[in-house]
Protein backbone atom coordinates (compact mmCIF):
# COMPACT_ATOMS: atom_id res chain seq x y z
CA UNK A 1 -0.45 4.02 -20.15
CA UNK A 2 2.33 3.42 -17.98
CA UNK A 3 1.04 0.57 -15.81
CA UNK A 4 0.62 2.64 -12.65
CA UNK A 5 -2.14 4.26 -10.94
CA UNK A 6 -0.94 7.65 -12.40
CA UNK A 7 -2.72 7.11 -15.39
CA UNK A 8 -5.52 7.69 -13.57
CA UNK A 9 -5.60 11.60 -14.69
CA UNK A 10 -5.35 14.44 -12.06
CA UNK A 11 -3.47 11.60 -9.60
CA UNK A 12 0.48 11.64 -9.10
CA UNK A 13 2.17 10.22 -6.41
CA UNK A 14 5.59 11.13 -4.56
CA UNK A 15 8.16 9.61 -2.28
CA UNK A 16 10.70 10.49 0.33
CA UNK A 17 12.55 7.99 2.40
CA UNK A 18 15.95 7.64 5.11
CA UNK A 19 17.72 4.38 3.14
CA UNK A 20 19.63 4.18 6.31
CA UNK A 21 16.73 4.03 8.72
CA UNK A 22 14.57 2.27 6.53
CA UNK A 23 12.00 4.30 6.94
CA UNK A 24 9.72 6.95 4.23
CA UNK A 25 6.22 7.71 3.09
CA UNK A 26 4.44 7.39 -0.33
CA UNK A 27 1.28 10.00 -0.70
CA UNK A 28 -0.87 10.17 -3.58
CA UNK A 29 -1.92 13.78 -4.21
CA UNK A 30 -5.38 15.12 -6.49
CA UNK A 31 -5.28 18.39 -5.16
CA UNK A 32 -8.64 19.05 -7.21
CA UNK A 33 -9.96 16.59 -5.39
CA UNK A 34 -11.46 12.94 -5.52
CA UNK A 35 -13.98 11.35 -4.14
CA UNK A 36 -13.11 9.12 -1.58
CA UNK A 37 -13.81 5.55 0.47
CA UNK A 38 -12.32 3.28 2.41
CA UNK A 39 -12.12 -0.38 3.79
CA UNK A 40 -9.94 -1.64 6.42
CA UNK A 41 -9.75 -5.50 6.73
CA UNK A 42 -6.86 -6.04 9.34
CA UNK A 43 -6.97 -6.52 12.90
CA UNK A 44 -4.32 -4.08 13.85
CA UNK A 45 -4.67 -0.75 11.47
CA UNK A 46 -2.90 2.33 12.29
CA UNK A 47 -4.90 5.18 10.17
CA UNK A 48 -6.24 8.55 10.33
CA UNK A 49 -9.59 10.37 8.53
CA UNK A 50 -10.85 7.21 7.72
CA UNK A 51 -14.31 8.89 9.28
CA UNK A 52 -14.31 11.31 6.31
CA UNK A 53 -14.47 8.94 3.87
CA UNK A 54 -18.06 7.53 5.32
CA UNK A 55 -20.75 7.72 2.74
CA UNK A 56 -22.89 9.33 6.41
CA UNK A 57 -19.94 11.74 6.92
CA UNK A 58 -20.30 15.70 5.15
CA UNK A 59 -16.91 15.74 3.63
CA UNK A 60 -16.84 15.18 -0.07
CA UNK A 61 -13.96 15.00 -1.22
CA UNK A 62 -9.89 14.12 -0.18
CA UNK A 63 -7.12 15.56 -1.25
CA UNK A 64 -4.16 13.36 -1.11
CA UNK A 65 -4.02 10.02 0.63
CA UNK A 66 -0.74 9.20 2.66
CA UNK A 67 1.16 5.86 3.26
CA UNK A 68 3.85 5.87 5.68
CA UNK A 69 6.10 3.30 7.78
CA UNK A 70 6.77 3.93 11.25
CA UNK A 71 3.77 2.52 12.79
CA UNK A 72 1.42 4.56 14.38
CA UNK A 73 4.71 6.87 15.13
CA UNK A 74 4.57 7.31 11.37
CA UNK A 75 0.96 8.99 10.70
CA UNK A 76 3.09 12.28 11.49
CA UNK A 77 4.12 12.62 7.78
CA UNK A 78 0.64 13.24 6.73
CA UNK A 79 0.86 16.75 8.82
CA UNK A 80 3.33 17.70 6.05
CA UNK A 81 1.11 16.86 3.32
CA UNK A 82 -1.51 19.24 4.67
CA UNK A 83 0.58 21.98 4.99
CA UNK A 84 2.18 21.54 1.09
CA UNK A 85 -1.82 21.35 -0.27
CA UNK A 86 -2.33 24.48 2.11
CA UNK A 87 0.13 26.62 0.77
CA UNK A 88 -1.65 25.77 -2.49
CA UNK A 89 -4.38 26.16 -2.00
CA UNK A 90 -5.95 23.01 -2.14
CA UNK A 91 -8.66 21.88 0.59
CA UNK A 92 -12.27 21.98 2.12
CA UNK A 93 -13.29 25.90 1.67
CA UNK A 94 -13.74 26.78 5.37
CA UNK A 95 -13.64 30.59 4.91
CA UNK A 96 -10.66 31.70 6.89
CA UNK A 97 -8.80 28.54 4.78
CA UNK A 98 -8.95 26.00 3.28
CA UNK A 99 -8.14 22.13 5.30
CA UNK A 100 -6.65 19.75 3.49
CA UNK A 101 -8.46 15.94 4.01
CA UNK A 102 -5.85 13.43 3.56
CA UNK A 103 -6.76 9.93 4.90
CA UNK A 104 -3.96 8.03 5.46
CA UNK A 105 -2.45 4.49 7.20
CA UNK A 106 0.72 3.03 7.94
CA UNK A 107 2.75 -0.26 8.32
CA UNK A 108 4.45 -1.59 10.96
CA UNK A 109 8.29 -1.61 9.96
CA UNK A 110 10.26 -0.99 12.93
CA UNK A 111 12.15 -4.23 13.33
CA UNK A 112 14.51 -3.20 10.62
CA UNK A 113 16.55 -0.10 10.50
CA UNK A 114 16.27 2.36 13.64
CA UNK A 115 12.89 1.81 14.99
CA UNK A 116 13.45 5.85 17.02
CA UNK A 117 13.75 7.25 13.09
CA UNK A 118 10.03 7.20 11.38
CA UNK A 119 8.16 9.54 8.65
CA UNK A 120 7.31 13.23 10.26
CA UNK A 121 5.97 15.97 8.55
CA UNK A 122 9.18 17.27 6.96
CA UNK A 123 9.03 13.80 5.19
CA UNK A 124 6.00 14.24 3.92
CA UNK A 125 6.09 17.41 2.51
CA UNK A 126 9.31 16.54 0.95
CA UNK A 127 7.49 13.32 -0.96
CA UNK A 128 4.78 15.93 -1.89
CA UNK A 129 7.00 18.30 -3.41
CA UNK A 130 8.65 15.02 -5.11
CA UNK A 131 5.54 14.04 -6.57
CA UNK A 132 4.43 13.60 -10.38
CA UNK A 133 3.55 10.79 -13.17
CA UNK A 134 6.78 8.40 -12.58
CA UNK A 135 8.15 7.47 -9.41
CA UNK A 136 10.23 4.36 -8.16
CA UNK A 137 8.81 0.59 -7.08
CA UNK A 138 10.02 -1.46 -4.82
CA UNK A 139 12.27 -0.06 -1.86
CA UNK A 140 11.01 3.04 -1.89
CA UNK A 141 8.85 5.09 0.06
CA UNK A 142 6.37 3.54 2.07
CA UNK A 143 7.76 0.40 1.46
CA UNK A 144 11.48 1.14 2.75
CA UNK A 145 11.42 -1.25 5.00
CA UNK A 146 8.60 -3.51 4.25
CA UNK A 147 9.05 -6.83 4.64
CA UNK A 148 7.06 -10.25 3.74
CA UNK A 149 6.39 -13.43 5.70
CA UNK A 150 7.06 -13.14 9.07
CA UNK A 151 5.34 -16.40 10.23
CA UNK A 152 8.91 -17.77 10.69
CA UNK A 153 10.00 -14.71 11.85
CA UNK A 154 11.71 -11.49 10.26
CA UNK A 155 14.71 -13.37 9.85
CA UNK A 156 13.55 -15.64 7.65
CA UNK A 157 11.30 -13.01 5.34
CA UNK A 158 11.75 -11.74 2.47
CA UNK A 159 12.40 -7.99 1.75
CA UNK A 160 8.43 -6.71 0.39
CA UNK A 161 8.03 -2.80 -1.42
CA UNK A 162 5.89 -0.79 -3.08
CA UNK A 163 4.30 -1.84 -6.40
CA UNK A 164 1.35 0.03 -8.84
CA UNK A 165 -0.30 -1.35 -12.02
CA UNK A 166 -3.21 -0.10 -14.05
CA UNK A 167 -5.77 -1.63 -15.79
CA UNK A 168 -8.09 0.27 -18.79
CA UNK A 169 -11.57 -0.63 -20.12
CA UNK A 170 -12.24 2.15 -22.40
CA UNK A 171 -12.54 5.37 -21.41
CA UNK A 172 -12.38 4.02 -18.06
CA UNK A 173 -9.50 3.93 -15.83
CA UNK A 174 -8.38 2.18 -12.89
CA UNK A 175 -5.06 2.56 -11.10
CA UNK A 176 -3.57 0.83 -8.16
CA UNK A 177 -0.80 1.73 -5.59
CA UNK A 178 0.15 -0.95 -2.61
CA UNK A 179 3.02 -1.02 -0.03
CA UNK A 180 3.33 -5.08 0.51
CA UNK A 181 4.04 -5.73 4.27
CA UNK A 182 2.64 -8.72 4.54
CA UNK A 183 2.63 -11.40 7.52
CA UNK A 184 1.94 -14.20 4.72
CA UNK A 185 3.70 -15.18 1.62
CA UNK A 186 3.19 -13.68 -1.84
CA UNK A 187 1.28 -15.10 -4.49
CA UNK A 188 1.65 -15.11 -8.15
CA UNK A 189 -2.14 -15.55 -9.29
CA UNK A 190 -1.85 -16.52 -12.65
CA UNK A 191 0.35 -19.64 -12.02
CA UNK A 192 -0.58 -20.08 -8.16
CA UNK A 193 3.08 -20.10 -7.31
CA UNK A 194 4.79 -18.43 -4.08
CA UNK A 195 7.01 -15.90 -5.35
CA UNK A 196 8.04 -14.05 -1.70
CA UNK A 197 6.96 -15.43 1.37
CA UNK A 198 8.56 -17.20 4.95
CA UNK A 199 11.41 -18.89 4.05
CA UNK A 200 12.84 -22.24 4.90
CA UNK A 201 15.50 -23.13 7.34
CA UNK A 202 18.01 -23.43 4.03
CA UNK A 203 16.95 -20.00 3.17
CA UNK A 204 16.70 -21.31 -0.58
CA UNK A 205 13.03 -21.82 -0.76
CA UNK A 206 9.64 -21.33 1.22
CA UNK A 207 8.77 -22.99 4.30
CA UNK A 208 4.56 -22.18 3.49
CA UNK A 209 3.01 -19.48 5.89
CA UNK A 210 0.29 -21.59 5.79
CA UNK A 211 1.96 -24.77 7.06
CA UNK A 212 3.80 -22.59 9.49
CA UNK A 213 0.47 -21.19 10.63
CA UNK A 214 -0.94 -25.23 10.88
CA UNK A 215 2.05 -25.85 12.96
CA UNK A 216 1.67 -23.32 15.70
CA UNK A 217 -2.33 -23.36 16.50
CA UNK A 218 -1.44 -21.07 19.92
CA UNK A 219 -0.49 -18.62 17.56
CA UNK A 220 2.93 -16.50 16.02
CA UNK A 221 4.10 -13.31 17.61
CA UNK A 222 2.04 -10.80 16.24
CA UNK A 223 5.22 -7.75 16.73
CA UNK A 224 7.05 -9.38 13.88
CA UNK A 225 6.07 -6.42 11.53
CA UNK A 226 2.95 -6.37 9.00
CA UNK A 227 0.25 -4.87 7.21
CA UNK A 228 -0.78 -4.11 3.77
CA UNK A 229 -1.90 -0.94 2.26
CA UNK A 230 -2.92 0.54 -0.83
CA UNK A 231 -5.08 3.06 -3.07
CA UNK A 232 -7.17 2.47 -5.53
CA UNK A 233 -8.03 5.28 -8.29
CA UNK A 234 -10.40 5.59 -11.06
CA UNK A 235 -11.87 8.14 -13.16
CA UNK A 236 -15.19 6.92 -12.72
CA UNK A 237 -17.71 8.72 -11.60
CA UNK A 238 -18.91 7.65 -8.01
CA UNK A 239 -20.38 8.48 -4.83
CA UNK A 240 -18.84 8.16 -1.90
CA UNK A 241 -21.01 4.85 -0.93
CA UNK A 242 -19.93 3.59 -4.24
CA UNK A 243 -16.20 4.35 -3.82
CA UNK A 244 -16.47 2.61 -0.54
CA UNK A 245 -17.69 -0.46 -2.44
CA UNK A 246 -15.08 0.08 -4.67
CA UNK A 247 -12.30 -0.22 -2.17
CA UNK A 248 -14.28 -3.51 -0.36
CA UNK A 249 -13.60 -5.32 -3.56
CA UNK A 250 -10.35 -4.43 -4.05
CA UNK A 251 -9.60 -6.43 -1.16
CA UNK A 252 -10.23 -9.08 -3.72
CA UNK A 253 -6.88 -8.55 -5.10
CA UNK A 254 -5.09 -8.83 -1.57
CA UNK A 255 -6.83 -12.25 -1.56
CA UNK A 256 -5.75 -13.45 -4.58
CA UNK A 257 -1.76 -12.49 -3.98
CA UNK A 258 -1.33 -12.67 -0.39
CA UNK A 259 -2.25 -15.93 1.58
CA UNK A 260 -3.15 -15.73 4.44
CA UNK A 261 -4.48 -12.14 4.64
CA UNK A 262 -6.54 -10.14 6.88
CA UNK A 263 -5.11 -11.32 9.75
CA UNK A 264 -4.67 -10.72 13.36
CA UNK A 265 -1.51 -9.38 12.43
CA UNK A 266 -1.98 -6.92 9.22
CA UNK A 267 -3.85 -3.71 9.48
CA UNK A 268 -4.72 -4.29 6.01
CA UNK A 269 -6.40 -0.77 4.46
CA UNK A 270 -7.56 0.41 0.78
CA UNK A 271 -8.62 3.83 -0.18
CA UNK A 272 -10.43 4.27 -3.01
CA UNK A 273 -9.71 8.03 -4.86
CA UNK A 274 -12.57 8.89 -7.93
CA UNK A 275 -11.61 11.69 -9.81
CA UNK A 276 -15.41 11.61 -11.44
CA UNK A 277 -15.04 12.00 -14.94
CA UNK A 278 -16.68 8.82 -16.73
CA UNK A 279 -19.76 7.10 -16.16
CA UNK A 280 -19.16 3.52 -15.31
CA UNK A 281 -20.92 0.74 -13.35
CA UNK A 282 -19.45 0.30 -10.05
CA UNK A 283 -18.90 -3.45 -10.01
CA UNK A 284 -17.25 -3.17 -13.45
CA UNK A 285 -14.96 -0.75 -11.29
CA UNK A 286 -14.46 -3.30 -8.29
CA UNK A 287 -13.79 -5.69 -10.59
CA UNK A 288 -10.65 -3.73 -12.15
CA UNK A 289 -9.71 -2.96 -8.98
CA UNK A 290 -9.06 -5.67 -7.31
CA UNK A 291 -7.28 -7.04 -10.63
CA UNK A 292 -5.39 -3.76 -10.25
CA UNK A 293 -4.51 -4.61 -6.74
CA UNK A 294 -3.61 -8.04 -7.53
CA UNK A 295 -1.00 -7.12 -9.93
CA UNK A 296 0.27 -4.02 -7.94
CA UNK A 297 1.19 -6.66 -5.38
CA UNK A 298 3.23 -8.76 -7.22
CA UNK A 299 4.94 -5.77 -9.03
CA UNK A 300 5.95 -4.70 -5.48
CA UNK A 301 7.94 -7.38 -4.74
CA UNK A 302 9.36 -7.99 -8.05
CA UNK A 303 10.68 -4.53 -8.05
CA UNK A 304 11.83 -5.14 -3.99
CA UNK A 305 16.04 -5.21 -3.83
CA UNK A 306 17.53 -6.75 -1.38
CA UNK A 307 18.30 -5.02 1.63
CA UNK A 308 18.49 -5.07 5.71
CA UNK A 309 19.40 -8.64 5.71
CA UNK A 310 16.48 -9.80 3.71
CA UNK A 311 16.40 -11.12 0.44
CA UNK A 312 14.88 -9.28 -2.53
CA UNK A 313 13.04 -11.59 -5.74
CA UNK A 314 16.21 -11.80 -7.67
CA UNK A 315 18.11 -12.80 -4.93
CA UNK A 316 15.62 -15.12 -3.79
CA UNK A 317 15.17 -16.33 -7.54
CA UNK A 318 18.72 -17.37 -7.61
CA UNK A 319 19.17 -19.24 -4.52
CA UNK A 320 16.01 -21.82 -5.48
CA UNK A 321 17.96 -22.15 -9.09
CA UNK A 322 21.28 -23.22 -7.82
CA UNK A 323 19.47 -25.44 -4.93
CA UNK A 324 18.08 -27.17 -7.65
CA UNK A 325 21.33 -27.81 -9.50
């Protein structure tokens, strides 16, 4: 077990980014193909195929889910994803072909780095063809230029990433990926403490996106950059109504690391990916999931550098200590 969601068997996962622009994608590929669902929680998504993961919808299975910054500018990427499973292959038999279903959603990133340079599909066939069992946390990918806490603003956030864990009950498996672009601060749910999050005027400690939020009843600019998004995979064996159910309660794990969540702001979005090999109940799967998700989260910004201006957890970490002194 490596702590990621490719121990999940049959799922690896790939990045490609521009440091400069901070910009990239993250897809998770099963080429064999998994059984998919979905849940979207945010007010503002950007996503595509989320139709075909519909228990009432005749596809059955997805191929690859893709992650990418850019904003709605960024769902581009996931064209190069369908043309790497293509030329392998991999898809819905149509009989002159075979198409690819990739589901896929994006963050909004584009107040750091060059907001003209986002994923396209050369990007994301070049984190397919980068994909397998390890792959970086943190500033990478997807979460390039993520960011959390904007309710004081993006100068006064914290840099946010890409994080995975993986959690194991017996045979079964369940594996979580997350690119934390958050509006509201990060939470450490074991100890209830704020570990990334809006910082203070100081800059050497939080302000509270809650107490922000309490402050400003008309409301914060919702264009200061948001939205968390994620995959959950398993190999349990579900239907798509149950993989949908799956990804609902992952959510869960959002709750308990990200306060608040599900906002306005966030176009917060979980897939769920079953590879179908072990018979498990499906809450026991929710369950894991959104303890998956939980963890993924916080491993995201652990793992986050500092970069574009904004502090990373170490950094961060060190300014409270010598405040203190």
């Amino acid at each position: 077990m490596r702590n990621s969601i490719t121990d999940v068997p049959g799922i690896t996962v790939g990045n490609a980014q521009n440091m400069d622009a901070a910009r990239g994608c993250t897809v998770v590929l099963c080429p064999q193909g998994a059984t998919p669902g979905v849940d979207v929680r945010g007010g503002a998504p950007g996503t595509r195929e989320i139709d075909c993961c519909h228990p009432a919808n005749f596809v059955p299975f997805a191929h690859a889910v893709y992650l990418g910054g850019g904003s709605a500018f960024g769902l581009e990427g996931a064209g190069g994803v369908m043309r790497f499973l293509e030329e392998r292959e991999a898809g819905l038999d149509v009989g002159v072909t075979r198409v690819p279903i990739v589901p896929g959603a994006v963050i909004f990133d584009l107040l750091l780095g060059d907001p003209g340079i986002r994923p396209d599909a050369a990007m994301g066939y070049s984190a397919c063809a980068a994909a397998g069992l390890a792959f970086k946390e943190g500033n990478a990918g997807a979460g390039t230029g993520a960011s959390v806490g904007k309710t004081a603003g993006v100068p006064r956030s914290m840099k946010g990433g890409l994080g995975s864990s993986s959690v194991q009950a017996g045979a079964l498996i369940v594996g979580a990926l997350v690119i934390v672009n958050c509006f509201g601060d990060v939470i450490e749910p074991g100890t209830g403490e704020t570990i990334a999050g809006a910082l203070n005027e100081a800059g050497d400690g939080f302000a509270g996106s809650m107490t922000l939020l309490a402050a400003n009843p008309e409301g914060i600019n919702p264009f200061e950059g948001n939205t968390t998004i994620g995959v959950v995979a398993t190999n349990a064996r579900l239907s798509k109504a149950q993989a949908n159910r799956v990804a609902m309660m992952a959510h869960d794990g959002f709750a308990r690391a990200i306060n608040p969540v599900h906002t306005m702001h966030d176009g917060d979005t979980i897939f769920c990916l079953a590879t179908g090999n072990v018979d498990a109940d499906v809450t026991v799967v929710g369950s894991l999931a959104a303890e998956a998700m939980a963890r993924a989260i916080v491993s995201a910004v652990m793992h986050a550098d500092s970069a574009y201006g904004l502090p990373g957890f170490q950094e961060m970490r060190a300014r409270m200590k010598k405040g203190r002194r």
